[in-house]
Protein backbone atom coordinates (compact mmCIF):
# COMPACT_ATOMS: atom_id res chain seq x y z
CA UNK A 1 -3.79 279.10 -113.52
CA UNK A 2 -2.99 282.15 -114.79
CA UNK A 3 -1.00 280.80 -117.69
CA UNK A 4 -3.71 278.43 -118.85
CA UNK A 5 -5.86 281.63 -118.47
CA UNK A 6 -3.81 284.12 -120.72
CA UNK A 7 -3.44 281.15 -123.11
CA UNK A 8 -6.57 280.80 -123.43
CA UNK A 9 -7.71 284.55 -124.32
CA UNK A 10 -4.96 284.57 -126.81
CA UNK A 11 -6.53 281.37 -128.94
CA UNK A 12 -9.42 283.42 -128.65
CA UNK A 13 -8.07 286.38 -130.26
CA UNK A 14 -6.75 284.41 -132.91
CA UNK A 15 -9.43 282.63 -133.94
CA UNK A 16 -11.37 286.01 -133.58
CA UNK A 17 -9.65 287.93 -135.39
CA UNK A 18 -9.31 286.17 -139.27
CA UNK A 19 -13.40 286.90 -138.93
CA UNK A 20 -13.56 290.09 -141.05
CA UNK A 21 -10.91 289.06 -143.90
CA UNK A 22 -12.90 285.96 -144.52
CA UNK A 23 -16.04 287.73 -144.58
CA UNK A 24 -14.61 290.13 -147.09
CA UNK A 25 -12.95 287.22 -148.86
CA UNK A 26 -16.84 285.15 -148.85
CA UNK A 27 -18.38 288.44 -150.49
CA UNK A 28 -16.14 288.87 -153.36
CA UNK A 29 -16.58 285.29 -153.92
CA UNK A 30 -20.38 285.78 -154.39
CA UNK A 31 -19.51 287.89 -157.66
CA UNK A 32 -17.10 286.23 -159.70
CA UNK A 33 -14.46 288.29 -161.80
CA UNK A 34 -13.32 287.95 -165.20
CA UNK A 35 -10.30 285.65 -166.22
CA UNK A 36 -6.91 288.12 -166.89
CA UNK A 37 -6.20 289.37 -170.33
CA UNK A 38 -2.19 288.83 -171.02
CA UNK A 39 -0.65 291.71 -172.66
CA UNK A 40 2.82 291.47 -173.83
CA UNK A 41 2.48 295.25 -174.13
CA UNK A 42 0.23 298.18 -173.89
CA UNK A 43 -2.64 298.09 -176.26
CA UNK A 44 -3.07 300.23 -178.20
CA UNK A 45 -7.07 301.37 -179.56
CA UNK A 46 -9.11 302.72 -182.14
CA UNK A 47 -11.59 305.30 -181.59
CA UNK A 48 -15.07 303.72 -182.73
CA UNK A 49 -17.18 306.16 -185.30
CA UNK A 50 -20.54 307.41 -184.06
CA UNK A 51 -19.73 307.41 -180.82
CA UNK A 52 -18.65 309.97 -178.02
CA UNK A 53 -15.18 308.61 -177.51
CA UNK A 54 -15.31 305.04 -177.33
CA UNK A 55 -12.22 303.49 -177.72
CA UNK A 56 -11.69 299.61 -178.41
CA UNK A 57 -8.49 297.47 -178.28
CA UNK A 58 -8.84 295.49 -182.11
CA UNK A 59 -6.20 293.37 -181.20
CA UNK A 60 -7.64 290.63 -178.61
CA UNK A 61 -10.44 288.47 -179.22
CA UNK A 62 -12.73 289.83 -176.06
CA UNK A 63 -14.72 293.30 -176.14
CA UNK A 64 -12.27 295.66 -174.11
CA UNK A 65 -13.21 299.74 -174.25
CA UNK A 66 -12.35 302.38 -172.69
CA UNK A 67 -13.93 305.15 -171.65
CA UNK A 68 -14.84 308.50 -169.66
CA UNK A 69 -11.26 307.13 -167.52
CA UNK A 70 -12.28 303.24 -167.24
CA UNK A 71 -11.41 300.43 -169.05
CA UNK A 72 -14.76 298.52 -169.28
CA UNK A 73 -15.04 294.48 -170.80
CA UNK A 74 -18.50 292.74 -170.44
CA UNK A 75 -18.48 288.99 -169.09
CA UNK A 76 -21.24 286.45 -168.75
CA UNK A 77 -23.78 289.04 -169.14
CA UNK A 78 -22.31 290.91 -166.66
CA UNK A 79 -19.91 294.30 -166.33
CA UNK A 80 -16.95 295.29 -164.99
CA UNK A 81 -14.42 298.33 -165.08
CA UNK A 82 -10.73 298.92 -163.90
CA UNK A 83 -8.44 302.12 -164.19
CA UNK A 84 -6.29 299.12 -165.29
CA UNK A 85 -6.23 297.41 -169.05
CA UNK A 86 -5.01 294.30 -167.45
CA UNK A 87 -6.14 293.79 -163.65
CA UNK A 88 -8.36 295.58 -161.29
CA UNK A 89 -11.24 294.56 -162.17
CA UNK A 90 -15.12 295.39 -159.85
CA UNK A 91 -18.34 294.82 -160.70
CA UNK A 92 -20.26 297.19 -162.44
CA UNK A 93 -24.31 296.53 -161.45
CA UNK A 94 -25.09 298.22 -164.92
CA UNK A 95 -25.02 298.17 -168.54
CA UNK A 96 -22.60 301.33 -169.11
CA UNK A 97 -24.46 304.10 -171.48
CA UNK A 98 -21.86 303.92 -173.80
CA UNK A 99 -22.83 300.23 -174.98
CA UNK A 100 -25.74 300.84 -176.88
CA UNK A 101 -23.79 303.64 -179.10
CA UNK A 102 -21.33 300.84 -179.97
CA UNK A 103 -21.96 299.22 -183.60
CA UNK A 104 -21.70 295.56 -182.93
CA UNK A 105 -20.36 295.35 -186.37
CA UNK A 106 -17.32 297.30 -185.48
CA UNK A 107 -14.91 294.20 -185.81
CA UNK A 108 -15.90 293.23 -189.43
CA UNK A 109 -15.40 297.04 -190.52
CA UNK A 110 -12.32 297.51 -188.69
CA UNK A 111 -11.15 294.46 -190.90
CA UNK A 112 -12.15 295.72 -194.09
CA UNK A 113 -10.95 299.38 -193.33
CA UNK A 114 -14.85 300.61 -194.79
CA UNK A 115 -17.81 301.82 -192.61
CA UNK A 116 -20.71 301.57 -194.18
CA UNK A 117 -19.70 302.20 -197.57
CA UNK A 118 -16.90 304.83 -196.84
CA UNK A 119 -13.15 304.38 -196.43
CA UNK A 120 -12.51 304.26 -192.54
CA UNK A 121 -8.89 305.11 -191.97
CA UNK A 122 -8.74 304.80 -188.62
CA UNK A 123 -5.74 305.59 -186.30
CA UNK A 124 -4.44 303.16 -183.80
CA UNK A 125 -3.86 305.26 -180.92
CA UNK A 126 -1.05 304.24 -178.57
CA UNK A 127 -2.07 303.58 -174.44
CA UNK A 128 0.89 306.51 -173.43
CA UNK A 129 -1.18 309.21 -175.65
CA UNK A 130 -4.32 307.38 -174.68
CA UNK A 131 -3.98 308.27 -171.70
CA UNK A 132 -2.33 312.05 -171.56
CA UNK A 133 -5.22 313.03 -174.16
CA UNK A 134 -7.97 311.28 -173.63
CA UNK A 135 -10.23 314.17 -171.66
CA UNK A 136 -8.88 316.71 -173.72
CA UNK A 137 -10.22 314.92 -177.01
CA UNK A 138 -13.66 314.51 -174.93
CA UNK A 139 -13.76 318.45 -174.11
CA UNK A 140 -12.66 319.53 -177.47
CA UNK A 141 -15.13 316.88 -179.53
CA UNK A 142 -11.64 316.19 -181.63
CA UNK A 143 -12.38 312.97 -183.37
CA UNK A 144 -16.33 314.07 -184.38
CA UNK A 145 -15.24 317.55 -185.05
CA UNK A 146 -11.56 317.53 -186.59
CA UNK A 147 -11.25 313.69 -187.94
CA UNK A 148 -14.74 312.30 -188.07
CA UNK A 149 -13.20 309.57 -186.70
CA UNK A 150 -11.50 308.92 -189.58
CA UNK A 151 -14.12 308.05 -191.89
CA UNK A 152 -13.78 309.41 -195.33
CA UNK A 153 -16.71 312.01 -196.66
CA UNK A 154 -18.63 310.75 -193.67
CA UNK A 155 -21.90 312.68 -192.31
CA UNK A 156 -22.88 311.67 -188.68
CA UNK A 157 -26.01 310.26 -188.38
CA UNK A 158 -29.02 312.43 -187.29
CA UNK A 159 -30.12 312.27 -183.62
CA UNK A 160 -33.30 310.25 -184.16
CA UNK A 161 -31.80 307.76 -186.04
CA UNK A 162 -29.02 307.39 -183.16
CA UNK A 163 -31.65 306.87 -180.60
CA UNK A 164 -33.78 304.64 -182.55
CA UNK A 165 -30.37 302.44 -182.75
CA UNK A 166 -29.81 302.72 -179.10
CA UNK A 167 -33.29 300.89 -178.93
CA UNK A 168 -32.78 298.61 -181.09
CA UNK A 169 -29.18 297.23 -179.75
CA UNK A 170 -30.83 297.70 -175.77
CA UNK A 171 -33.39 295.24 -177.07
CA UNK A 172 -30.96 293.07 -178.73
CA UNK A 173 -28.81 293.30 -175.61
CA UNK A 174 -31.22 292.47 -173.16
CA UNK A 175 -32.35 289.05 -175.51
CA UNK A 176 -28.99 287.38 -175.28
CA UNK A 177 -29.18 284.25 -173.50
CA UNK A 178 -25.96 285.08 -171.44
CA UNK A 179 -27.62 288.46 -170.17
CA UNK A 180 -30.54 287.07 -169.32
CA UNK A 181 -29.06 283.96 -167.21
CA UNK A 182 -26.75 286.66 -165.62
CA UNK A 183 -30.22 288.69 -164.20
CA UNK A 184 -31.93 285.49 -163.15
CA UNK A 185 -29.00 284.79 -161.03
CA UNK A 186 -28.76 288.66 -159.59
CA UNK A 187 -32.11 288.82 -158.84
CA UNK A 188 -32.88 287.34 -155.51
CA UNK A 189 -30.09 289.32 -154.08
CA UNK A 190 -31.92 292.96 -154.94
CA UNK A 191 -34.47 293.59 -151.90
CA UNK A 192 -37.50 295.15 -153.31
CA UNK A 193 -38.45 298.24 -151.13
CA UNK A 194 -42.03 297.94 -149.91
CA UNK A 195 -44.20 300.23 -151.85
CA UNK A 196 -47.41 302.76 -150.33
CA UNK A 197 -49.80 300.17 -150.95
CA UNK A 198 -47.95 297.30 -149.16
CA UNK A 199 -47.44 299.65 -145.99
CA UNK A 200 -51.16 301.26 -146.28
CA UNK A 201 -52.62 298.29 -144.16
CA UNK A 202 -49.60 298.28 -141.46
CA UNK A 203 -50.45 302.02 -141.05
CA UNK A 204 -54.67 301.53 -141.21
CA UNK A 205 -54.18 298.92 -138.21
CA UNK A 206 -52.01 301.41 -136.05
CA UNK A 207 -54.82 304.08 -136.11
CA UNK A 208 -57.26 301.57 -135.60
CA UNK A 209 -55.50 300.83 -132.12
CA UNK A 210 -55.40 304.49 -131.94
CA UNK A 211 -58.70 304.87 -132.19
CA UNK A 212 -59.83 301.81 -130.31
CA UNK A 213 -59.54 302.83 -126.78
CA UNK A 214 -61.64 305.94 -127.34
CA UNK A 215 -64.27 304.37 -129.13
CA UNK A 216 -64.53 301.43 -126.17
CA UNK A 217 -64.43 303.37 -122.80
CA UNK A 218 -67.08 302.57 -120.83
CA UNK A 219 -69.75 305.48 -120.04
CA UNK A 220 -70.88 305.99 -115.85
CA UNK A 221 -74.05 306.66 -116.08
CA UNK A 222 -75.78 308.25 -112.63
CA UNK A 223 -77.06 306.33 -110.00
CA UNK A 224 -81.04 306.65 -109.60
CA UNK A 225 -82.46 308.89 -107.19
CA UNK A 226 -79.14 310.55 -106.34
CA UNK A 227 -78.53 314.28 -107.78
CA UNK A 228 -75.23 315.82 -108.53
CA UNK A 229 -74.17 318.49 -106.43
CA UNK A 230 -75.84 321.93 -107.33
CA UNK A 231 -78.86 320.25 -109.08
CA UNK A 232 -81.85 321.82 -107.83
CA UNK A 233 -79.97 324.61 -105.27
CA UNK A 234 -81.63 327.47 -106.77
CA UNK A 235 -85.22 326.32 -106.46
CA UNK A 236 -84.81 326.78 -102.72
């Protein structure tokens, strides 16, 4: 008895315990990752013009950055970000604020070493010096100050005109078909919190109840021809 006992707590624990892993296991399942990107080597980049230190691998046919410490690569209207070039990839719930200061032009340029009209000799930084200088270039403004990124007899643009292109490419962004499929399907999983108007009534019906026994209890009004004690004791 006690055998079929202990044998049967320990096929409990077993099938008890595998719970959590598959739970994990179901939720990353819910947001589905990006295929791998096959290096034979560290890429290397090119800093991208008009922009606070985006960098861009040239070499691959998919949009992979890096930036601020993160390799970032948009899929199916969706974003995701790795310390890794080549694996590690999570879910980024955002557009990163980079994006919109990225010309989506870039490739064509790149390929005919010219941005907008002026000679754009840019460097192709290996991933080894990527990496030991990257913050340092961000502190020290190197490639706007020092190179200007490389373009020849090129003036940055003026800050208006580098918002009003963040608007326009935000617009653009949020039109493509794939972007818009991919917030359709995140939608219902975001739980709208309930607002001051949508708790208002909950809140009016609580003081009501509040207020409800007061207003209802019954007043005892005096019997007839009876007089409360002291009424009348100093007319004797």
């Amino acid at each position: 008895m006690k055998k079929l006992l202990c044998s049967t707590i320990l096929l409990a624990l077993a099938i008890l315990v595998p719970i959590p892993t598959m739970a994990g296991v179901n939720i990353s399942i819910g947001i589905p990752l990006p295929p791998p990107i096959v290096f034979e080597s560290p890429p290397a980049v090119i800093v991208l013009p008009d922009t606070s230190d985006v960098y861009v691998v040239p070499d691959v046919n998919v949009d992979l950055f890096f930036w601020n410490g993160w390799w970032w690569r948009p899929w199916e209207g969706g974003w995701y970000r790795s310390r890794y070039y080549d694996r590690g990839w999570a879910y980024y719930n955002n557009v990163p604020r980079f994006y919109f200061d990225v010309d989506p032009g870039w490739r064509g340029y790149y390929r005919d070493h010219n941005w907008y009209g002026h000679r754009w000799n840019y460097e192709r930084i290996p991933n080894q010096r990527l990496q030991q200088n990257w913050r340092s270039w961000h502190n020290n403004r190197y490639w706007k100050r020092q190179g200007t990124w490389g373009v020849q007899s090129y003036q940055p643009r003026p800050k208006q005109q580098r918002q009003e292109l963040r608007n326009q490419r935000r617009q653009q962004y949020q039109q493509r078909p794939e972007v818009q499929q991919h917030q359709r399907q995140r939608q219902p999983q975001v739980q709208k919190p309930r607002g001051p108007q949508q708790r208002q009534p909950q809140v009016q019906r609580q003081q009501q109840k509040r207020q409800q026994p007061q207003a209802q209890q019954p007043q005892h009004a005096q019997p007839k021809g009876k007089r409360e004690r002291g009424e009348g004791e100093d007319r004797k």
